[in-house]
Every structure is written in C-alpha cells, then in structure tokens.
PDB file of N, CA and C in Angstrom:
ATOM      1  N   UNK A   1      23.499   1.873  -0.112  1.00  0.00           N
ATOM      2  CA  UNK A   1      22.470   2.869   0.072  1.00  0.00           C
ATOM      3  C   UNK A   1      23.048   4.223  -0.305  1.00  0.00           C
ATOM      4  N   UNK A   2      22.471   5.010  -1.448  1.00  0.00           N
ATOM      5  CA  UNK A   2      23.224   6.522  -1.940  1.00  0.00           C
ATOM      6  C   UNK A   2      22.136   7.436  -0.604  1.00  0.00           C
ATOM      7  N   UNK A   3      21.972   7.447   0.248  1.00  0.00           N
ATOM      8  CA  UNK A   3      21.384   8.265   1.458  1.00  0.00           C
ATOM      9  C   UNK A   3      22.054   8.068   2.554  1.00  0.00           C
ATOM     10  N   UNK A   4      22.715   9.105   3.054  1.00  0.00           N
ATOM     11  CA  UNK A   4      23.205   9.210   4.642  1.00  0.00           C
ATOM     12  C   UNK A   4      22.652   8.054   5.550  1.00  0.00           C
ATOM     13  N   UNK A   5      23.015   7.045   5.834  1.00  0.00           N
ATOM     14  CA  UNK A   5      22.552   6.102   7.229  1.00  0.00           C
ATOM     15  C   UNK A   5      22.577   6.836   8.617  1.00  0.00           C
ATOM     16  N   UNK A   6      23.466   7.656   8.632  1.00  0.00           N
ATOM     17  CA  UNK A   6      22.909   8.078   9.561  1.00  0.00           C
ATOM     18  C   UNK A   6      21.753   9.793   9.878  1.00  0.00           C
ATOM     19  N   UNK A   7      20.963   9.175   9.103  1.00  0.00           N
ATOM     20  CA  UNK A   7      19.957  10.055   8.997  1.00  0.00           C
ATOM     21  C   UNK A   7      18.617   9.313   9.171  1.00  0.00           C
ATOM     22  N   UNK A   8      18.429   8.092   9.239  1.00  0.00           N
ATOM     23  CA  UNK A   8      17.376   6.674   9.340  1.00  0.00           C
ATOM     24  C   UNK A   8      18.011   6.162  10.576  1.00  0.00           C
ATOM     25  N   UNK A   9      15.904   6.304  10.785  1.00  0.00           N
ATOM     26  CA  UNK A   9      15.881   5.506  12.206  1.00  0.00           C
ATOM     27  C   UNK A   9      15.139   3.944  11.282  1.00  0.00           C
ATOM     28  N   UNK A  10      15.543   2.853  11.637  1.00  0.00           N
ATOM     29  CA  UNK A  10      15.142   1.334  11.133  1.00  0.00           C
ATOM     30  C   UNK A  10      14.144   1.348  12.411  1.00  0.00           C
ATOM     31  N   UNK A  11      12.868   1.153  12.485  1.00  0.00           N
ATOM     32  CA  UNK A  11      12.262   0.176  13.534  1.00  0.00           C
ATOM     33  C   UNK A  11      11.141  -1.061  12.883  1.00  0.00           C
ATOM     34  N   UNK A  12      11.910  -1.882  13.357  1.00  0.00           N
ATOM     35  CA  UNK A  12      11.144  -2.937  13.394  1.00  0.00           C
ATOM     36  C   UNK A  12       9.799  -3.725  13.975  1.00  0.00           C
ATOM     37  N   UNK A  13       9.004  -4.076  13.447  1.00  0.00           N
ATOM     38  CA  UNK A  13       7.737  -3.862  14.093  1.00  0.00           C
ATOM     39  C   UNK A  13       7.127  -5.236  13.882  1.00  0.00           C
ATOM     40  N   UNK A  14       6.858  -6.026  14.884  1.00  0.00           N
ATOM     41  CA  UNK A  14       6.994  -7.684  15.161  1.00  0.00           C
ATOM     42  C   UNK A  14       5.748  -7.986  15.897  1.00  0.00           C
ATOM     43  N   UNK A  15       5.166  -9.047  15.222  1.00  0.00           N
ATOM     44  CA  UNK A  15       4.414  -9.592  16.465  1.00  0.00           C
ATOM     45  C   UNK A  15       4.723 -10.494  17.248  1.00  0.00           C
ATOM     46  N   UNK A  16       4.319 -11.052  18.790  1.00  0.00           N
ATOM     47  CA  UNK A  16       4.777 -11.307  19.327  1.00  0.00           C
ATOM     48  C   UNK A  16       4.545 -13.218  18.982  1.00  0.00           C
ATOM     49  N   UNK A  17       3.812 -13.263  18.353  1.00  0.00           N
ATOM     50  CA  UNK A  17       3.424 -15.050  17.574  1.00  0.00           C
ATOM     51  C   UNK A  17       3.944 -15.472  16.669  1.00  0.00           C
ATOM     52  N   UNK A  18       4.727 -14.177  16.194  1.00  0.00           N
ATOM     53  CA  UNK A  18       5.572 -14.767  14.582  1.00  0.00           C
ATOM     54  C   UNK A  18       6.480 -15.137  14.737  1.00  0.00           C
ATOM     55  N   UNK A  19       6.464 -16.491  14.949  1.00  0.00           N
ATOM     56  CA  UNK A  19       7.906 -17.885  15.236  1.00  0.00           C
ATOM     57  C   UNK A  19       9.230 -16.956  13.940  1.00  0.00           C
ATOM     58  N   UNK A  20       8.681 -17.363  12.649  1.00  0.00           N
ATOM     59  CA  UNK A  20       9.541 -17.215  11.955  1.00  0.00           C
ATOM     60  C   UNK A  20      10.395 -15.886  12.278  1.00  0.00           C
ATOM     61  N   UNK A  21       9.849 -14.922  12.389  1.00  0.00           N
ATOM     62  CA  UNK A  21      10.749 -13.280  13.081  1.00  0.00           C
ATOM     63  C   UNK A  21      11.609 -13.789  13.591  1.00  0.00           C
ATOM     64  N   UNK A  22      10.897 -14.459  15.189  1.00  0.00           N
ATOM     65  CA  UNK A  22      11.369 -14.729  16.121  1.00  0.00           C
ATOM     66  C   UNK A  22      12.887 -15.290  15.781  1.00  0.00           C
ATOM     67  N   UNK A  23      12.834 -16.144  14.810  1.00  0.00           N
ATOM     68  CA  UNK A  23      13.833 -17.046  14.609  1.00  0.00           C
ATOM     69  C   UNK A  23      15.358 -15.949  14.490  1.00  0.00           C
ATOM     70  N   UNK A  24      14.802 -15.440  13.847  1.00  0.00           N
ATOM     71  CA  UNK A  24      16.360 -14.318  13.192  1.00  0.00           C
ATOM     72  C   UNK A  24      16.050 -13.090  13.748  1.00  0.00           C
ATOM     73  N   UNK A  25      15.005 -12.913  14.212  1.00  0.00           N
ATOM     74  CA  UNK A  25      15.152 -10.961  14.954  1.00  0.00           C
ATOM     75  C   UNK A  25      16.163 -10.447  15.785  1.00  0.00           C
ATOM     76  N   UNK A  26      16.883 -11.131  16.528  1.00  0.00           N
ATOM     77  CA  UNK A  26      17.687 -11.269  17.544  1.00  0.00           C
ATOM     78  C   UNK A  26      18.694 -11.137  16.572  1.00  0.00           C
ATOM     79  N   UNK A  27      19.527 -12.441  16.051  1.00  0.00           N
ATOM     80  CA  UNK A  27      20.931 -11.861  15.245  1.00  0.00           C
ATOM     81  C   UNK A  27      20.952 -11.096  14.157  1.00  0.00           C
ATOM     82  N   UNK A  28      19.644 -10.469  13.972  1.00  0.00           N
ATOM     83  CA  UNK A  28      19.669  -9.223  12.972  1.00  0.00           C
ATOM     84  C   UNK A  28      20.077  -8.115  13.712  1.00  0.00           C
ATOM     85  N   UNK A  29      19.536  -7.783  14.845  1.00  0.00           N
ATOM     86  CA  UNK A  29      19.445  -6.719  15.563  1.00  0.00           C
ATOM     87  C   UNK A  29      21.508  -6.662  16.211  1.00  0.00           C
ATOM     88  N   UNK A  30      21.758  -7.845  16.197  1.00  0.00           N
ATOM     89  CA  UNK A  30      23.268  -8.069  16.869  1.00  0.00           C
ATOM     90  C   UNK A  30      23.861  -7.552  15.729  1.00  0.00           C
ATOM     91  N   UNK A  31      23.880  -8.238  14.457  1.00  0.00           N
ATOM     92  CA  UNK A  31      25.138  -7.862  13.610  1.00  0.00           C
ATOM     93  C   UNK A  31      24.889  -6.260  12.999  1.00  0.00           C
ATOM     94  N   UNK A  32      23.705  -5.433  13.318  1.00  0.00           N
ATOM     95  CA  UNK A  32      23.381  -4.265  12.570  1.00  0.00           C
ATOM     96  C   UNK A  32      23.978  -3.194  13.629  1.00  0.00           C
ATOM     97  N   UNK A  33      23.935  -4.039  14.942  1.00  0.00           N
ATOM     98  CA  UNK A  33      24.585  -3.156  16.701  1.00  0.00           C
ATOM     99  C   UNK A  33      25.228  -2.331  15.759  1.00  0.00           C
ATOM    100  N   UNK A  34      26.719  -2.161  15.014  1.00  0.00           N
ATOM    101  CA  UNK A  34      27.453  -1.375  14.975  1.00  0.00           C
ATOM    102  C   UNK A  34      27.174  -0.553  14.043  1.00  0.00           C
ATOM    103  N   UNK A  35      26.029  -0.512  13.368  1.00  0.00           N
ATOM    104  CA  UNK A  35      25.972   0.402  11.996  1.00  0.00           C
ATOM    105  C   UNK A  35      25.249   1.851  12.545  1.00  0.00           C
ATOM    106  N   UNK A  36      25.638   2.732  11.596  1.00  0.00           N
ATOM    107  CA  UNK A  36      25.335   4.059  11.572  1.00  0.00           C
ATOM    108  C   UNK A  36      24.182   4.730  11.999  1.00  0.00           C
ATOM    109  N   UNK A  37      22.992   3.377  11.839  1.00  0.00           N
ATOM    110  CA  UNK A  37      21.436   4.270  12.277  1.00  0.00           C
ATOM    111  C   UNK A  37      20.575   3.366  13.246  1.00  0.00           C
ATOM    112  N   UNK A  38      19.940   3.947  14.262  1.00  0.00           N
ATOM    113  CA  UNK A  38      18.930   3.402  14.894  1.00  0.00           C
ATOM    114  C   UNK A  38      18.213   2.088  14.603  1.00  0.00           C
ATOM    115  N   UNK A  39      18.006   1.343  15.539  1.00  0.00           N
ATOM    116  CA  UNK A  39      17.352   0.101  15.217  1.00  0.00           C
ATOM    117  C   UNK A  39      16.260  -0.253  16.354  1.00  0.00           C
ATOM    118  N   UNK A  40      15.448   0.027  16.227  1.00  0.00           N
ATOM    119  CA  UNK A  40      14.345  -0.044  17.877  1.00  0.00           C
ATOM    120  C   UNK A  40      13.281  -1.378  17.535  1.00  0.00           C
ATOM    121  N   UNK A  41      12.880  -2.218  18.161  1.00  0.00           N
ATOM    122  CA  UNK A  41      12.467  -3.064  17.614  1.00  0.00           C
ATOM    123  C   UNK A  41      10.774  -2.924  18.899  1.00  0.00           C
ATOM    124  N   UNK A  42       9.621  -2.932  18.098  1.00  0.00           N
ATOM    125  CA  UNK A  42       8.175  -2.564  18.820  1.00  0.00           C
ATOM    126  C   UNK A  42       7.714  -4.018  18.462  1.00  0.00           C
ATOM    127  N   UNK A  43       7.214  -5.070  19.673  1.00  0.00           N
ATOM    128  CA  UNK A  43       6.596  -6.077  19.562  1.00  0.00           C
ATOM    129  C   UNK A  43       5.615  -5.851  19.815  1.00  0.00           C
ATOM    130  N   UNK A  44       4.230  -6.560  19.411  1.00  0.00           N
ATOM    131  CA  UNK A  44       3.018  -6.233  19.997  1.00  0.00           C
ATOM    132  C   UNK A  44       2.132  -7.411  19.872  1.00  0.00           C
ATOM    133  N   UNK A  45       1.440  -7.587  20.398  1.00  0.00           N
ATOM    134  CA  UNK A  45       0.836  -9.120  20.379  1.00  0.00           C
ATOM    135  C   UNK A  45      -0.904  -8.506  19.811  1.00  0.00           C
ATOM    136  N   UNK A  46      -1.400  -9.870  19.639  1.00  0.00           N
ATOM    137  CA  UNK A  46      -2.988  -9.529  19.091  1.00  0.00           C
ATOM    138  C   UNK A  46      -3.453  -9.128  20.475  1.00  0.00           C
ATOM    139  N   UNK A  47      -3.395  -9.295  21.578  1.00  0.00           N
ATOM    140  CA  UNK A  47      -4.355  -8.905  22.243  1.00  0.00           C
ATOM    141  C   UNK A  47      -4.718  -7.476  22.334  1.00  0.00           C
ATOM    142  N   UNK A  48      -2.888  -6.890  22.145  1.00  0.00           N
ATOM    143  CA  UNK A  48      -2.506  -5.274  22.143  1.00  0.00           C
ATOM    144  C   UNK A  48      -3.441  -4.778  21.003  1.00  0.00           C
ATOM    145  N   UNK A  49      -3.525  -4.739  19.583  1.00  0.00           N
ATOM    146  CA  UNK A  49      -3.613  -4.708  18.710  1.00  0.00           C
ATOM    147  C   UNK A  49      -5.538  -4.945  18.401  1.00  0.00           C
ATOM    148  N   UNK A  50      -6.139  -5.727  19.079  1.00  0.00           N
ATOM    149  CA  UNK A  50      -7.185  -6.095  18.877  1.00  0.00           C
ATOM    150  C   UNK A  50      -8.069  -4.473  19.236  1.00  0.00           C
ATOM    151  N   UNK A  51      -7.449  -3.768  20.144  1.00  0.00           N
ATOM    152  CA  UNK A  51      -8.433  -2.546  19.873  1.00  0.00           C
ATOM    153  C   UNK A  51      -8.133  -1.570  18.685  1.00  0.00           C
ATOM    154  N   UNK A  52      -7.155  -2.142  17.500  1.00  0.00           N
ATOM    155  CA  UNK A  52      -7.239  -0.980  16.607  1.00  0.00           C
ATOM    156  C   UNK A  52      -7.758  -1.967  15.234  1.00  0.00           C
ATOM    157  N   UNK A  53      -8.359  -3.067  15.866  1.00  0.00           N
ATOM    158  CA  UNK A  53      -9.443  -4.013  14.797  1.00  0.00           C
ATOM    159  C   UNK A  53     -10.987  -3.762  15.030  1.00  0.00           C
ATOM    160  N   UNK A  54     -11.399  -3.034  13.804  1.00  0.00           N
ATOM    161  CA  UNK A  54     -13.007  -3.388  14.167  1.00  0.00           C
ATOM    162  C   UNK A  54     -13.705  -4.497  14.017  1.00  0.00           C
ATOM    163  N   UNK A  55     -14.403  -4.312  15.054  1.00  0.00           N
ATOM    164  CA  UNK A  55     -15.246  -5.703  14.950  1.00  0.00           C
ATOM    165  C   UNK A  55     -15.648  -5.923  13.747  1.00  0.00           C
ATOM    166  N   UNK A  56     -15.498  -7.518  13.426  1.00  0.00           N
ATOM    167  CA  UNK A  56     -15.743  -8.443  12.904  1.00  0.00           C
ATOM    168  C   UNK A  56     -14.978  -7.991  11.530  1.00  0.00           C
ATOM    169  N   UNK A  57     -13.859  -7.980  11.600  1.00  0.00           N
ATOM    170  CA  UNK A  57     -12.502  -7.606  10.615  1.00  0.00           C
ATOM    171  C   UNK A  57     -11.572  -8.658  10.505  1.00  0.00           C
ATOM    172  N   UNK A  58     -11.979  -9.567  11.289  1.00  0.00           N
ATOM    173  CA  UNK A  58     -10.677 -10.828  11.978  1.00  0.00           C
ATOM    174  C   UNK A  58     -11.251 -11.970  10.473  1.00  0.00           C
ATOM    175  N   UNK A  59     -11.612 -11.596   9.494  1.00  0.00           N
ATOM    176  CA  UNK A  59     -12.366 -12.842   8.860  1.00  0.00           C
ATOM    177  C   UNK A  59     -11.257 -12.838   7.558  1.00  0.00           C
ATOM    178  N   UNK A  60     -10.201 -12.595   7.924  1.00  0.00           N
ATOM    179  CA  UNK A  60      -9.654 -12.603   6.266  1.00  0.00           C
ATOM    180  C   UNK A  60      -8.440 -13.998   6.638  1.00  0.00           C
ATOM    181  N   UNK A  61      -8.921 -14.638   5.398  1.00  0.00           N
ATOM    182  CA  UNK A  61      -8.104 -16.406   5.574  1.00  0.00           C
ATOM    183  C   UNK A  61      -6.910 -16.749   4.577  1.00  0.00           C
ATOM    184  N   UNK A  62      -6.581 -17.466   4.709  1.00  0.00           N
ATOM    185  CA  UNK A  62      -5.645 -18.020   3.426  1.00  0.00           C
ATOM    186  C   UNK A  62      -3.886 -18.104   4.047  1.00  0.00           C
ATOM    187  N   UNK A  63      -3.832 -18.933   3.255  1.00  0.00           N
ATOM    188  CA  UNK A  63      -1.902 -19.318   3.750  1.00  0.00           C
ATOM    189  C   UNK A  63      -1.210 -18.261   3.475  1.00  0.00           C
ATOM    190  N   UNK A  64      -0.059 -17.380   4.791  1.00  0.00           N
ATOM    191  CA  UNK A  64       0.355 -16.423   4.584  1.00  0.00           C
ATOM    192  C   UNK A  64       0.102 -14.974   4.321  1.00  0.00           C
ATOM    193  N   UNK A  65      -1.353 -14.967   4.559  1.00  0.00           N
ATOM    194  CA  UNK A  65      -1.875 -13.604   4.512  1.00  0.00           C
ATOM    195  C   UNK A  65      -1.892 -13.448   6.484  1.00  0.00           C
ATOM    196  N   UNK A  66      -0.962 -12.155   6.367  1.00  0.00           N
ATOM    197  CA  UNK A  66      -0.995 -11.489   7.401  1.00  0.00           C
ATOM    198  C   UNK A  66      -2.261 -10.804   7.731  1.00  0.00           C
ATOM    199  N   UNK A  67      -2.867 -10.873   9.093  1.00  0.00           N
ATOM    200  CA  UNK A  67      -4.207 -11.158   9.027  1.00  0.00           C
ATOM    201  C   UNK A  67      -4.542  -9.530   9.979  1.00  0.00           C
ATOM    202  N   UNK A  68      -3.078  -9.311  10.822  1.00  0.00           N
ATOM    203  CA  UNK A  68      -2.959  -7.841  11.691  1.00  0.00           C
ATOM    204  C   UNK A  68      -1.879  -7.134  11.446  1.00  0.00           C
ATOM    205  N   UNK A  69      -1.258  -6.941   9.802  1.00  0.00           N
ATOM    206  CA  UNK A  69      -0.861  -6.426   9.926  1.00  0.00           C
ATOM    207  C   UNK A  69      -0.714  -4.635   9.998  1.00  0.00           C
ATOM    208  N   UNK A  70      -1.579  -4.261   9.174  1.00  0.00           N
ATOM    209  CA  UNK A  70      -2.482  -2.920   9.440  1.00  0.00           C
ATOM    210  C   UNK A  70      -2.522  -2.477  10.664  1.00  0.00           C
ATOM    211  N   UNK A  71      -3.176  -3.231  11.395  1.00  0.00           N
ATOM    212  CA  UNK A  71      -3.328  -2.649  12.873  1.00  0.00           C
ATOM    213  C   UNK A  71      -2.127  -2.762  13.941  1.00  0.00           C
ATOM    214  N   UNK A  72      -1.137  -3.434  13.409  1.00  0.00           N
ATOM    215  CA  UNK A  72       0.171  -3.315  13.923  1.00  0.00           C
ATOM    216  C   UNK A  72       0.954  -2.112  13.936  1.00  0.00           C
ATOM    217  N   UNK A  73       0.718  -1.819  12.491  1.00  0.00           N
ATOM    218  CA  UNK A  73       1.293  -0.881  11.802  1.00  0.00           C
ATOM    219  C   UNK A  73       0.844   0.627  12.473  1.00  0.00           C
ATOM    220  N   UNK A  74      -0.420   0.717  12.305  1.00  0.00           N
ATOM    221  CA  UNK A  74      -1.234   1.652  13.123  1.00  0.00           C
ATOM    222  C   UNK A  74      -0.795   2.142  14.623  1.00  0.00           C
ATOM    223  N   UNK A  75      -0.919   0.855  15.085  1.00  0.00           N
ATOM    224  CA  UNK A  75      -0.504   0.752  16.598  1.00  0.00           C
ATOM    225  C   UNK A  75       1.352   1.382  16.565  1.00  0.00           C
ATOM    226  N   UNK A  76       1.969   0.961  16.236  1.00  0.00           N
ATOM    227  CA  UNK A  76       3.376   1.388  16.082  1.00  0.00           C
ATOM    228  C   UNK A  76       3.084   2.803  15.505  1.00  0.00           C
ATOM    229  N   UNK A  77       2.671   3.706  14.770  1.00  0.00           N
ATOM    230  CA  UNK A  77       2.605   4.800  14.103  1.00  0.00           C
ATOM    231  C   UNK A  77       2.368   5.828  15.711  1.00  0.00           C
ATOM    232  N   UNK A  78       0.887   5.164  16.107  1.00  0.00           N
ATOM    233  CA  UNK A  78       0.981   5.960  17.846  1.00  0.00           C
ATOM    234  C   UNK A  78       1.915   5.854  18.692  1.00  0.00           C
ATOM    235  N   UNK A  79       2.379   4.759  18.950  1.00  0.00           N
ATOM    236  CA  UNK A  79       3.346   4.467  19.988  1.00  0.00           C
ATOM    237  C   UNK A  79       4.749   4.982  19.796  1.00  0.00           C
ATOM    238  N   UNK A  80       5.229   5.004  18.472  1.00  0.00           N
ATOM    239  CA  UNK A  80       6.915   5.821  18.548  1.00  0.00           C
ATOM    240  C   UNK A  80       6.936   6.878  18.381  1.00  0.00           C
ATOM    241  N   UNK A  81       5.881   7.781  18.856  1.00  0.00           N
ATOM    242  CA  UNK A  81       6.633   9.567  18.706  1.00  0.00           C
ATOM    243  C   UNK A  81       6.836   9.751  17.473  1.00  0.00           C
ATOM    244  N   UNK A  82       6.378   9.765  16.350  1.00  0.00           N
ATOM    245  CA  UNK A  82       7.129  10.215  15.557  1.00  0.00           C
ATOM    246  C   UNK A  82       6.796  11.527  15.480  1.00  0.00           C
ATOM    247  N   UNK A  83       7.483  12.158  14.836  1.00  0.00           N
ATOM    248  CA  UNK A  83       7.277  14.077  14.786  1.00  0.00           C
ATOM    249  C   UNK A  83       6.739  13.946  13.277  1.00  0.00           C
ATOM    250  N   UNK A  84       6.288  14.881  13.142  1.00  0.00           N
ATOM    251  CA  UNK A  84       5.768  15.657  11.998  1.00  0.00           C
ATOM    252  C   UNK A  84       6.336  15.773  10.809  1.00  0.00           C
ATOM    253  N   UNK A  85       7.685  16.169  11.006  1.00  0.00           N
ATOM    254  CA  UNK A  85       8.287  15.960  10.018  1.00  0.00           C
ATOM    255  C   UNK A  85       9.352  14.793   9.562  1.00  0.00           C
ATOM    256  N   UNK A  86       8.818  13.938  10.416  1.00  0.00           N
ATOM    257  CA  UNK A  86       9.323  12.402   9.637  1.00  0.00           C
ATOM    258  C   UNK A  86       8.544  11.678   8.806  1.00  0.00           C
ATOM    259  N   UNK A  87       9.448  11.012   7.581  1.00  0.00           N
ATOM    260  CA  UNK A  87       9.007  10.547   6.660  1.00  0.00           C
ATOM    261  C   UNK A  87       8.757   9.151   6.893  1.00  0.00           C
ATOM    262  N   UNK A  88       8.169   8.338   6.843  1.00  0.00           N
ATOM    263  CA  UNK A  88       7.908   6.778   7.343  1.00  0.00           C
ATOM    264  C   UNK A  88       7.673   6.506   5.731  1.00  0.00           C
ATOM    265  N   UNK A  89       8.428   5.299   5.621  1.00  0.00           N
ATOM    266  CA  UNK A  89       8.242   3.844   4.357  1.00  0.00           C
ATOM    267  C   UNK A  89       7.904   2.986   4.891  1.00  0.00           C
ATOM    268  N   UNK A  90       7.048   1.887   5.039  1.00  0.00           N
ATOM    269  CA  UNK A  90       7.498   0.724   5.601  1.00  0.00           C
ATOM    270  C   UNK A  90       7.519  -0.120   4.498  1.00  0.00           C
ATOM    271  N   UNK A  91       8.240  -1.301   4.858  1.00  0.00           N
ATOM    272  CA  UNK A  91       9.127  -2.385   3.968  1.00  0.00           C
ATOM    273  C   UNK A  91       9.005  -3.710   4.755  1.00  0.00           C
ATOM    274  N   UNK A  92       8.567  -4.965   3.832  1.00  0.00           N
ATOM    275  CA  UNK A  92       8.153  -6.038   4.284  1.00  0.00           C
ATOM    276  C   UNK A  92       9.487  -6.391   4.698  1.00  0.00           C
ATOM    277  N   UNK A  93       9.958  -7.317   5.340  1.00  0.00           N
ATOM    278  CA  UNK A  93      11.136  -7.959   5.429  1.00  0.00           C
ATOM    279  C   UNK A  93      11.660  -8.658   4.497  1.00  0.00           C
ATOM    280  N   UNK A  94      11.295  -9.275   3.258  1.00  0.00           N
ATOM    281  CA  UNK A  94      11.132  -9.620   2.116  1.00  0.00           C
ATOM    282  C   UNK A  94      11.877  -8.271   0.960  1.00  0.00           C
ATOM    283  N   UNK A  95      11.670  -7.350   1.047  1.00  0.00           N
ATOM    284  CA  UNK A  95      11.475  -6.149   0.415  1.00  0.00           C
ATOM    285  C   UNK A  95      13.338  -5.970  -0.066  1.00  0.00           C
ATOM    286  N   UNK A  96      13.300  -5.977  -1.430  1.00  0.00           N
ATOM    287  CA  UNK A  96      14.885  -5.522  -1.559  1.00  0.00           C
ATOM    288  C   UNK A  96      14.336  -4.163  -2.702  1.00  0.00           C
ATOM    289  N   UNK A  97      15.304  -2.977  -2.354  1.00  0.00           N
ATOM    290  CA  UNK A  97      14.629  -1.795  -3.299  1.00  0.00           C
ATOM    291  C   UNK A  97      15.588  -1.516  -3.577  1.00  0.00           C
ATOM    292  N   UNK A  98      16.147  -0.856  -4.462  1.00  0.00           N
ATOM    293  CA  UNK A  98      17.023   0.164  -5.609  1.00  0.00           C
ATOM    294  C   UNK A  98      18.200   1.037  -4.383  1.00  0.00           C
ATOM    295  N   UNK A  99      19.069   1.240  -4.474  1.00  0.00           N
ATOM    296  CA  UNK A  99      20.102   1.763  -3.679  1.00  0.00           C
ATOM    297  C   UNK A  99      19.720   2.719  -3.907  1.00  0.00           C
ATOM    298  N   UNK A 100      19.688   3.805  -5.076  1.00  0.00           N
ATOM    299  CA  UNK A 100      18.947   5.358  -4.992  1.00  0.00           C
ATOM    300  C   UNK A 100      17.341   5.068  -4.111  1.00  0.00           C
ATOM    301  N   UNK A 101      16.278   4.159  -3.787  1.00  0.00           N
ATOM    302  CA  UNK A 101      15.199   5.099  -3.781  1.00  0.00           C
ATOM    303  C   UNK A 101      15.279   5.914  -2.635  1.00  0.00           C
ATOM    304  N   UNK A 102      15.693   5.764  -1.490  1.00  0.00           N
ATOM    305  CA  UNK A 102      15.402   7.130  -0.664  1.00  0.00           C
ATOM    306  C   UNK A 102      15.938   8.418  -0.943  1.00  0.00           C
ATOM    307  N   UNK A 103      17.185   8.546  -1.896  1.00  0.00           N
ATOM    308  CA  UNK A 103      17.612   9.893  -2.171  1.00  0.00           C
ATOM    309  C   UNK A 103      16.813  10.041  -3.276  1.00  0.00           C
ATOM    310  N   UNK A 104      16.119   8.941  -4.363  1.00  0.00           N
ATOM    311  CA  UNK A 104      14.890   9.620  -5.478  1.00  0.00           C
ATOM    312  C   UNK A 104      14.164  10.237  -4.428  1.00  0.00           C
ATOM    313  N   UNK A 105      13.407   9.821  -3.637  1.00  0.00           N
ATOM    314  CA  UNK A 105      12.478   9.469  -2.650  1.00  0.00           C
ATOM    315  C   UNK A 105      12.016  11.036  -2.127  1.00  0.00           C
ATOM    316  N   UNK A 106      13.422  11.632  -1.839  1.00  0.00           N
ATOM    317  CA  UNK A 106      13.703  12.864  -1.171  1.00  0.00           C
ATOM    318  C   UNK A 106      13.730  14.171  -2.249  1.00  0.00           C
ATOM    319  N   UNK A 107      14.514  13.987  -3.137  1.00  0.00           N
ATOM    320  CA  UNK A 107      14.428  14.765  -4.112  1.00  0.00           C
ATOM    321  C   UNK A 107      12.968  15.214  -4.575  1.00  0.00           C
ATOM    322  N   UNK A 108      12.098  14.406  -4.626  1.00  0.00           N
ATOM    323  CA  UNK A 108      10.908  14.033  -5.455  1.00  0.00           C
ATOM    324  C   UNK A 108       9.879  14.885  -4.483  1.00  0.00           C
ATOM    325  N   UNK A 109      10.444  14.993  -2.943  1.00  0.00           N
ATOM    326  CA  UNK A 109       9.375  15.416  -1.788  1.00  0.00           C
ATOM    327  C   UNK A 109       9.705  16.559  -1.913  1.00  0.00           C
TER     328      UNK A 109
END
C-alpha cells in the first residue's frame, strides 16, 4: 500500500447470516491484531436493517446477489460516527485494487 496505514480506519461490515464471513472473519481480524490501522468489525442482522428497506424492496432474486447489502451499508454509515471529513471507499471482500489507488485517490481530492 503507497498510503500511510496508519492513517485508515478498516471496518468491516457483516451480516449476521453470512456463514461464509463467518467462516474467516475471526482469523482475519486475529492475524491483522498487529498491523498499523484500526479494524472495527459492525454486524447487523436483517431484522436491524429491515427499517432502512422500503417496503416491498425485498424482491430482488438470483444466486449470490446480495439482497441487503445497501441497507447495511447505510445502516453502518449512521452508526460509526464518522466525521465530515472522512473519506469512506467501500470494497467487496473479493476486491484486490492497485497499491497507488488511495494516494491517486487523495491527490485527485
């Protein structure tokens, strides 16, 4: 990463039904313990989440389409404080990006 680590807060943002997370969230969170930046991990289940779904929004189908994740996302945006002048990316867990983009990222802002 060409950007200060310790200048990034990582939070992770999980639901509480997703087996697969589940599986590795835990020894992710262990082997990262010693690194340079924040790691806060926000679970939230559908029931939490169901008031930032409008009705009759629950209709989207298909294998692997995340069906809350928006309103997860949402929900986490209220819930961690963030200040004003923080910059938020979010990144699938899947997601591998370029070692420059957050110092492009910054330059560019």
């Amino acid at each position: 990463m060409e950007y200060p680590t310790a200048q990034l807060n990582l939070y992770l943002i999980t639901e509480q039904d997703d087996e697969v997370v589940a599986s590795y969230i835990g020894d992710f969170i262990e082997k990262a313990s010693g690194s340079e930046f924040e790691i806060e991990q926000l679970t939230v289940d559908r029931s939490t989440i169901r008031s930032y779904v409008q009705e009759g929004t629950w209709d989207i189908t298909g294998e692997g389409v995340p069906r809350t994740k928006a309103s997860a996302l949402k929900y986490a945006f209220r819930t961690l404080g963030l200040r004003p002048e923080d910059i938020v990316t979010v990144f699938d867990a899947d997601t591998i990006v370029p070692e420059d983009t957050f110092r492009l990222a910054i330059i560019r802002l």
